[in-house]
C-alpha atoms as a PDB file:
ATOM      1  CA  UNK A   1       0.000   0.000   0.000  1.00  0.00           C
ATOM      2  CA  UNK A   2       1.809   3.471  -0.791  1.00  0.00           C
ATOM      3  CA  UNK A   3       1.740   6.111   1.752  1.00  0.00           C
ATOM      4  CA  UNK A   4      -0.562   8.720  -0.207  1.00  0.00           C
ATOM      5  CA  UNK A   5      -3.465   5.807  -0.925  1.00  0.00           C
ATOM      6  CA  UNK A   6      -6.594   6.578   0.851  1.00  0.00           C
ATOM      7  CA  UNK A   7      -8.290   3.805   2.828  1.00  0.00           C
ATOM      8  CA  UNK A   8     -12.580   3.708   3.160  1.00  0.00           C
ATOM      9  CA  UNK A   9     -15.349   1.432   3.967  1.00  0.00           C
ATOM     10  CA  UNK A  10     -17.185   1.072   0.642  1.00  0.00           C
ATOM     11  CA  UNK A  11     -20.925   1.737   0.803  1.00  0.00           C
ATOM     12  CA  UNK A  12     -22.911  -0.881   3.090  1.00  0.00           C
ATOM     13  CA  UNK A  13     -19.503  -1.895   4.874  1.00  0.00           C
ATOM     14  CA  UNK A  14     -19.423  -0.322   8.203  1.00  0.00           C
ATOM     15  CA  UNK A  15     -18.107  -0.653  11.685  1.00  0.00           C
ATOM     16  CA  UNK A  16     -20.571  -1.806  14.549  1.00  0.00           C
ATOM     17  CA  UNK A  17     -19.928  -2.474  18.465  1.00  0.00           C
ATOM     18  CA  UNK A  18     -22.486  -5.198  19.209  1.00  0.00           C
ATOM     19  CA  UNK A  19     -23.203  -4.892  23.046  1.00  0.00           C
ATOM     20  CA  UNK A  20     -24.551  -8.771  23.275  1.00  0.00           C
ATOM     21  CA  UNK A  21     -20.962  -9.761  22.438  1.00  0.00           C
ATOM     22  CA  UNK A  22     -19.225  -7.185  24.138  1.00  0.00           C
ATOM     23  CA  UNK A  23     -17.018  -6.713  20.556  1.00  0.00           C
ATOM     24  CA  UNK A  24     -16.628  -5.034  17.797  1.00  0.00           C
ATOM     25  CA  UNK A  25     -17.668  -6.226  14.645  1.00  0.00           C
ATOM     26  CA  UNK A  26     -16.943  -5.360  10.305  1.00  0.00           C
ATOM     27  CA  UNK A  27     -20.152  -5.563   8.527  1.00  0.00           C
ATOM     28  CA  UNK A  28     -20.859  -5.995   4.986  1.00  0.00           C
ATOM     29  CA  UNK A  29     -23.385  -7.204   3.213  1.00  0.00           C
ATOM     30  CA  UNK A  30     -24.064 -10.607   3.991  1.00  0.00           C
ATOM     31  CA  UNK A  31     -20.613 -10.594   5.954  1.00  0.00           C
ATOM     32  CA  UNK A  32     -19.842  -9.879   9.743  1.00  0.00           C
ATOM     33  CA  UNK A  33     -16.484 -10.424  11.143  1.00  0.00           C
ATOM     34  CA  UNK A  34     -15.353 -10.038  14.088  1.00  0.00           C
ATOM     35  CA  UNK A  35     -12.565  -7.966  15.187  1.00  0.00           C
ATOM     36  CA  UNK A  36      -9.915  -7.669  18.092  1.00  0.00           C
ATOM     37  CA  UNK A  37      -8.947  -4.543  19.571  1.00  0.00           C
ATOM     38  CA  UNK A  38      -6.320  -4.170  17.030  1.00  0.00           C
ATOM     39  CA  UNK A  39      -8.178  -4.479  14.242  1.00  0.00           C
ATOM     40  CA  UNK A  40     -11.046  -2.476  15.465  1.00  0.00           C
ATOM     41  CA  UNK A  41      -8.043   0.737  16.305  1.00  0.00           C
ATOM     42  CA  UNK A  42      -6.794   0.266  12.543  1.00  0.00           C
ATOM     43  CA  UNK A  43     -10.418   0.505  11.140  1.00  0.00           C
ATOM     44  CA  UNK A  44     -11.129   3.290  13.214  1.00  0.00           C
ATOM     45  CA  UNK A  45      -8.683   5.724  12.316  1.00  0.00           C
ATOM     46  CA  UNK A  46     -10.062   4.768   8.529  1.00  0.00           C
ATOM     47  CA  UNK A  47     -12.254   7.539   7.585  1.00  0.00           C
ATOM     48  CA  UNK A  48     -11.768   8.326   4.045  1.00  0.00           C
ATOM     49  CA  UNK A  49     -10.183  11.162   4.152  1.00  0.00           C
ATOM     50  CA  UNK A  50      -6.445  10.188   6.404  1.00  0.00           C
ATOM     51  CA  UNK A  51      -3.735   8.753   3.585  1.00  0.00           C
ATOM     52  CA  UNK A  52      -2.168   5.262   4.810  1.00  0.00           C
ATOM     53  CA  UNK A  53       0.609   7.449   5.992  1.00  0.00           C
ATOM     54  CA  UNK A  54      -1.717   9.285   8.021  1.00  0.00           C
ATOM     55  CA  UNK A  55      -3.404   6.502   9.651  1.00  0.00           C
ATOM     56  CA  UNK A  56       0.231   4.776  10.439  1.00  0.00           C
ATOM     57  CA  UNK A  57       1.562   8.320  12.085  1.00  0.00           C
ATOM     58  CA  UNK A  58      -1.656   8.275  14.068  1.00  0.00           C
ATOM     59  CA  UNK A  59      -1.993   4.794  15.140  1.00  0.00           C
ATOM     60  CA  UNK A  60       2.229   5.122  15.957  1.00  0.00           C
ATOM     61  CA  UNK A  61       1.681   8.175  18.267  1.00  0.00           C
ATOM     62  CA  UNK A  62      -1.345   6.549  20.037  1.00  0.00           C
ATOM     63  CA  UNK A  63       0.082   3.093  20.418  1.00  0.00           C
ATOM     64  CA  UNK A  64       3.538   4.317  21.454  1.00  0.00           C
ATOM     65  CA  UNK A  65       4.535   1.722  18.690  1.00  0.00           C
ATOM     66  CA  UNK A  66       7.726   1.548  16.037  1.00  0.00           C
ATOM     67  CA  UNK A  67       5.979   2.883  12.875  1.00  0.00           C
ATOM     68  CA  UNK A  68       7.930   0.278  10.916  1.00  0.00           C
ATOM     69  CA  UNK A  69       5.836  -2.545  12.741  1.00  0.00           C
ATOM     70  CA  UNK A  70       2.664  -0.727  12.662  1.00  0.00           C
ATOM     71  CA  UNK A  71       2.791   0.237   9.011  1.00  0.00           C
ATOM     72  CA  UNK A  72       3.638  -3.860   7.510  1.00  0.00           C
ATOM     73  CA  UNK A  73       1.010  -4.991   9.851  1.00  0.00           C
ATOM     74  CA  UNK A  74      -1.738  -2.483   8.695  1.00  0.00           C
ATOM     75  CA  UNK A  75      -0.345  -2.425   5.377  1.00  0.00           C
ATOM     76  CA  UNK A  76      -1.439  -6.824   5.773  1.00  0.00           C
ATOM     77  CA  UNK A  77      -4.390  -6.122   7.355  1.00  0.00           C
ATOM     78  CA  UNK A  78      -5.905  -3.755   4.842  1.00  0.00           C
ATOM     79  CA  UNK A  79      -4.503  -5.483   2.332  1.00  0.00           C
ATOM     80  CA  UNK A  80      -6.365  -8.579   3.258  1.00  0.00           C
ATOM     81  CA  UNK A  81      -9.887  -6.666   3.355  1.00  0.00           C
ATOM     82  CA  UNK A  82      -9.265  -5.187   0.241  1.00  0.00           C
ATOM     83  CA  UNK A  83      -8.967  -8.665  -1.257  1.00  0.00           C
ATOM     84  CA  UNK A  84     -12.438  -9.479   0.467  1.00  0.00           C
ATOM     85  CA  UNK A  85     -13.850  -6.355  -0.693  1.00  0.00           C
ATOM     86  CA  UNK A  86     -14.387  -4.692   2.896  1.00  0.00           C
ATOM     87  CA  UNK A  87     -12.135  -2.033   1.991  1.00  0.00           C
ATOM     88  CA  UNK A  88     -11.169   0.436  -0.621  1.00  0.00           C
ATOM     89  CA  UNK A  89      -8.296   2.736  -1.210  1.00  0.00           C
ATOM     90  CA  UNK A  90      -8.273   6.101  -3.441  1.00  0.00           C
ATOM     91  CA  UNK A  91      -4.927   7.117  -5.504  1.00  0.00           C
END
C-alpha cells in the first residue's frame, strides 16, 4: 500500500460495536467479522479522508509503537480486506 493511498469502507460496509458480544464487529453485506482490539483501532482511524501514511503516524503516536511494525502490519491487514472487498483505497 503506498503512503498517499486513501483507505474507506465502501458503501454498506461499516463498523458496529455489538453490546450482546461485548465486541466489535466489520459488517458488509451478507458478511460480519469479528474484530480484536487491534483491528477495530486500525479501522477506526479509517475515515476516508487520512492517507495510509496518516493513519500509520496516528496509530504510531497513540500506540507508542515503532511505525515500521505498525505500518507492515496495517499495510497486511488492509490489504487482506481489500482482497475481500471490505475495503477500498483512493490514488
Amino acid at each position: 500500500m503506498t503512503p498517499d493511498a486513501v483507505p474507506f469502507l465502501p458503501r454498506g460496509v461499516r463498523v458496529h460495536w455489538c453490546d450482546v458480544r461485548k465486541g466489535h464487529y466489520l459488517l458488509a453485506p451478507e458478511r460480519a467479522v469479528k474484530m480484536d482490539k487491534v483491528a477495530a483501532a486500525i479501522l477506526g482511524t479509517v475515515d476516508g479522508a487520512r492517507t495510509f501514511e496518516q493513519v500509520i503516524d496516528k496509530l504510531a503516536t497513540d500506540f507508542r509503537a515503532p511505525r515500521e511494525e505498525i505500518a507492515r502490519d496495517a499495510a497486511a491487514f488492509l490489504s487482506g480486506l481489500i482482497d475481500k472487498r471490505m475495503v477500498e483505497i483512493r490514488l
